[in-house]
Protein backbone atom coordinates (compact mmCIF):
# COMPACT_ATOMS: atom_id res chain seq x y z
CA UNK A 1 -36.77 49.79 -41.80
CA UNK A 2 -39.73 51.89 -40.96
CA UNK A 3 -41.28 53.05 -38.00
CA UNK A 4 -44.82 53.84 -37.15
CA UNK A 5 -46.76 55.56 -34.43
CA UNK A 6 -50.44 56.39 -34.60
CA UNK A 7 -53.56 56.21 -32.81
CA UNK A 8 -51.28 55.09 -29.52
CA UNK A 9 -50.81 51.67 -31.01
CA UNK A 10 -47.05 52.67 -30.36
CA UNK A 11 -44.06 52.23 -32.79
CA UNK A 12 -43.45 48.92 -34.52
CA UNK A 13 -41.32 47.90 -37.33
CA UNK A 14 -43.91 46.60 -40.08
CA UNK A 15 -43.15 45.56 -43.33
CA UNK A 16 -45.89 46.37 -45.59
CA UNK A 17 -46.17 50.30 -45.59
CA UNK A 18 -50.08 51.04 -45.42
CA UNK A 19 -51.45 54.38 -46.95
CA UNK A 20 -53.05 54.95 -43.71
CA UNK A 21 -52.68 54.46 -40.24
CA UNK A 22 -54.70 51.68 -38.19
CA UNK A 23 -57.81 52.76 -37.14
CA UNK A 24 -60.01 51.11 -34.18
CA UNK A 25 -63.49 51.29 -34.51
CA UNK A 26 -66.80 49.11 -33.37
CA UNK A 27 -67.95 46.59 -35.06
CA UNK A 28 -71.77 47.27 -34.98
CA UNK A 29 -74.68 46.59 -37.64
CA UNK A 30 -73.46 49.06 -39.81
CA UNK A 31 -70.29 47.42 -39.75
CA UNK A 32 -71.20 43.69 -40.04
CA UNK A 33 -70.53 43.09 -43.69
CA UNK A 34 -67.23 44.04 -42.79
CA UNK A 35 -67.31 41.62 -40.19
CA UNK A 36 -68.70 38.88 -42.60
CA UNK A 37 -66.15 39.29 -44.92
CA UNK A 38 -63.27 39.56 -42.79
CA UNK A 39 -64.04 35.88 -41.01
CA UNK A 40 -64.75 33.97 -44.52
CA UNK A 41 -60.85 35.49 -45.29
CA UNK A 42 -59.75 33.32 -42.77
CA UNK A 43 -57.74 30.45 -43.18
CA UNK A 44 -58.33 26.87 -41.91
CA UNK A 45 -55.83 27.47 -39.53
CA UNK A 46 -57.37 30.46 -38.25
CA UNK A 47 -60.79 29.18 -38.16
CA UNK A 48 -59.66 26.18 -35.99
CA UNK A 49 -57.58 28.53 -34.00
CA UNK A 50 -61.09 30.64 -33.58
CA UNK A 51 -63.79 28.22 -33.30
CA UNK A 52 -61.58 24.69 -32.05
CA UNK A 53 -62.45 22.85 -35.56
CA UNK A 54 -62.46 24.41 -38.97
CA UNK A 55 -66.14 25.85 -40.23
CA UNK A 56 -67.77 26.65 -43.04
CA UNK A 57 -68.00 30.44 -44.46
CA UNK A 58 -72.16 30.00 -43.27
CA UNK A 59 -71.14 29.31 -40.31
CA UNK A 60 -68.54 32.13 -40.13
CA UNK A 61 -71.60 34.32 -41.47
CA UNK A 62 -73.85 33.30 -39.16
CA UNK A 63 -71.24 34.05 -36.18
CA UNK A 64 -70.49 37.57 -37.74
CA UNK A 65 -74.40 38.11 -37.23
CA UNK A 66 -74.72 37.25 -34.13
CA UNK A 67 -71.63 38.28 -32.36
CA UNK A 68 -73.11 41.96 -33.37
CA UNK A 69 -76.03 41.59 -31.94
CA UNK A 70 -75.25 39.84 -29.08
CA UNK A 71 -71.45 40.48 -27.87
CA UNK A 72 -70.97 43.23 -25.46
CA UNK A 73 -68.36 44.73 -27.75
CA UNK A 74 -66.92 43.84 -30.92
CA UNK A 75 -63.65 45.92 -31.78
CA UNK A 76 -62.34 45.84 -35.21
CA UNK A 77 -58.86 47.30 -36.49
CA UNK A 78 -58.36 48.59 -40.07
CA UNK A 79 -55.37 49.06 -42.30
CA UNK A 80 -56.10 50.64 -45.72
CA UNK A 81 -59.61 50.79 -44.81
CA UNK A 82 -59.97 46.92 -44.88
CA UNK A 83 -60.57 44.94 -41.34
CA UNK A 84 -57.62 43.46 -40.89
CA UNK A 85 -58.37 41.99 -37.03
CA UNK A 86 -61.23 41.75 -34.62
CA UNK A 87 -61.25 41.04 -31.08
CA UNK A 88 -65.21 39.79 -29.79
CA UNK A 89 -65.98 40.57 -25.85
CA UNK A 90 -68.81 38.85 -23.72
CA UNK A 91 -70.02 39.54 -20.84
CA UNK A 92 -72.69 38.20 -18.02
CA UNK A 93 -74.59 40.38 -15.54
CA UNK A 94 -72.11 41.19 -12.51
CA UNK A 95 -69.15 39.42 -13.94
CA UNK A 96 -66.27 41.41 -13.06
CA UNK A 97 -64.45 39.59 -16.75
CA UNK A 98 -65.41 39.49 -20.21
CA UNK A 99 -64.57 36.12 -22.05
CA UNK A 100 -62.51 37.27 -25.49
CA UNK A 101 -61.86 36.01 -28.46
CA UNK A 102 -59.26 37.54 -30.95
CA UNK A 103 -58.14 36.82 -34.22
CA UNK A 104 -56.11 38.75 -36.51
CA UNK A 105 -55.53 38.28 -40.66
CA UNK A 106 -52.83 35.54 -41.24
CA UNK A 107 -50.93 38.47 -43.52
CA UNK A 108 -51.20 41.21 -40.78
CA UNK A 109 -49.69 39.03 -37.79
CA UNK A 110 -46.56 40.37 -36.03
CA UNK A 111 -47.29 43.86 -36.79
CA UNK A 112 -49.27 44.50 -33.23
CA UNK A 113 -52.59 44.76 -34.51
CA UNK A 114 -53.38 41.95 -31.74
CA UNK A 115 -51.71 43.62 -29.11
CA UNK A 116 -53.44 47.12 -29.86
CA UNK A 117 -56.86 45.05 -29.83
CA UNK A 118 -56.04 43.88 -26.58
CA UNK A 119 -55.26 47.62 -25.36
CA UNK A 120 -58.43 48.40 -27.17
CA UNK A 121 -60.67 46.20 -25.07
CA UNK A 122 -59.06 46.72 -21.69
CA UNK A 123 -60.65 50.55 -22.07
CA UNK A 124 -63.41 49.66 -22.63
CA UNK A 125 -63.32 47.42 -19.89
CA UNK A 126 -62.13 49.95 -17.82
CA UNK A 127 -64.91 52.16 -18.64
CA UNK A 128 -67.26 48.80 -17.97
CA UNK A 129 -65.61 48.25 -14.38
CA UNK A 130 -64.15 45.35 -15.22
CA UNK A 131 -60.92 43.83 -13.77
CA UNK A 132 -60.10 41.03 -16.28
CA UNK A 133 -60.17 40.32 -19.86
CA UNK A 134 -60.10 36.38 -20.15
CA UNK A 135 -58.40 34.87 -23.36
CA UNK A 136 -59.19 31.52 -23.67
CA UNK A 137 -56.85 29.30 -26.90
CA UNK A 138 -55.21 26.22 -27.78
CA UNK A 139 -51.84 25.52 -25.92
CA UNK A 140 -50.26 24.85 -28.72
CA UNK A 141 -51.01 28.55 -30.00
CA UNK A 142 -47.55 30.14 -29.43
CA UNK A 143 -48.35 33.33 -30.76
CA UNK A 144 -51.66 33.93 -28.80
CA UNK A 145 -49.99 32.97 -25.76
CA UNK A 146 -46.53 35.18 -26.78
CA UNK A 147 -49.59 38.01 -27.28
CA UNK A 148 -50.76 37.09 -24.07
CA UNK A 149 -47.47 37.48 -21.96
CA UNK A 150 -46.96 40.94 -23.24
CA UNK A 151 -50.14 41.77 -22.10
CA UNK A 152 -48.16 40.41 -18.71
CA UNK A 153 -52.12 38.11 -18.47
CA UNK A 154 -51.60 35.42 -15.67
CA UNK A 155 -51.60 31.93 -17.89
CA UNK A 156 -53.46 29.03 -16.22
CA UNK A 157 -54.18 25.44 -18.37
CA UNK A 158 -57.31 24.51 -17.88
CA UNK A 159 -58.13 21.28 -19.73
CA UNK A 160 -57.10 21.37 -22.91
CA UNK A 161 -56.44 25.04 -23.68
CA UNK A 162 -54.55 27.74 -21.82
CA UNK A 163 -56.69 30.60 -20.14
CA UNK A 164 -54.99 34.19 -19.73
CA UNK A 165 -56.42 36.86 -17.79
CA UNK A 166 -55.34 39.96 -18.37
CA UNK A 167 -55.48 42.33 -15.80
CA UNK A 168 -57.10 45.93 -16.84
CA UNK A 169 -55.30 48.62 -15.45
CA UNK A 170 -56.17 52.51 -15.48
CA UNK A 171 -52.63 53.15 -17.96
CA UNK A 172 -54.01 51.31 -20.77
């Protein structure tokens, strides 16, 4: 078993033993190709996790572009320097949320890349005066809404998916 602790993402038993430590950065222009390749990776499970249907790697490309150009932050995680997760924040003038979106690499699951995203966004949120981070996924997601309880986020079904807010605090 190994352990791992770097860039406060805290220790976690992980299988795979990267040459380097995960490393959060913004996904701007400079970045997008990244971000282009990382969503056509995706799986058609991931994709309909993402999106509610599966869609085509244009589509995905198309996304990539505009979520950089129009999301108020786009945080990426890398292992090895490859993107291995990306989490996708919007918000509207004097909203005191920003609607998220997260997905993280069906090989890179379970190692808490999702949960460091999470801690991730709610500084910047912080720093954006924001109180809530609002997940919005399928109910029948079990590990977005396990990732979603250990961010202790308040789970309301709304429809057909499950909302979770979760609450930004100063000790993120």
């Amino acid at each position: 078993m190994l352990l791992q602790v770097q860039n406060n993402i805290g220790v976690r038993e992980i299988a795979h033993v990267p040459s380097s430590a995960p490393v959060m950065a913004d996904l701007d222009e400079e970045r997008a190709s990244d971000f282009s390749q990382f969503l056509i990776t995706l799986d058609d499970r991931s994709r309909c996790s993402l999106f509610g249907y599966v869609v085509s790697d244009a589509t995905l490309l198309k996304h990539a572009d505009a979520a950089t150009h129009d999301a108020s932050k786009v945080i990426g995680i890398f292992v090895d320097d490859e993107l291995r997760g990306v989490l996708e924040a919007y918000t509207r003038p004097n909203a005191r949320h920003a609607e998220v979106t997260l997905v993280v690499h069906q090989s890179w699951r379970r190692r808490g890349l999702g949960s460091a995203l999470v801690r991730s966004a709610q500084k910047w949120a912080l720093s954006q005066h924001l109180e809530t981070l609002r997940l919005r996924f399928s109910p029948k997601n079990w590990p977005m809404r396990h990732l979603a309880q250990k961010a202790d986020a308040r789970l309301d079904m709304i429809v057909d998916e499950m909302c979770a807010d979760i609450i930004v605090r100063r000790s993120c």
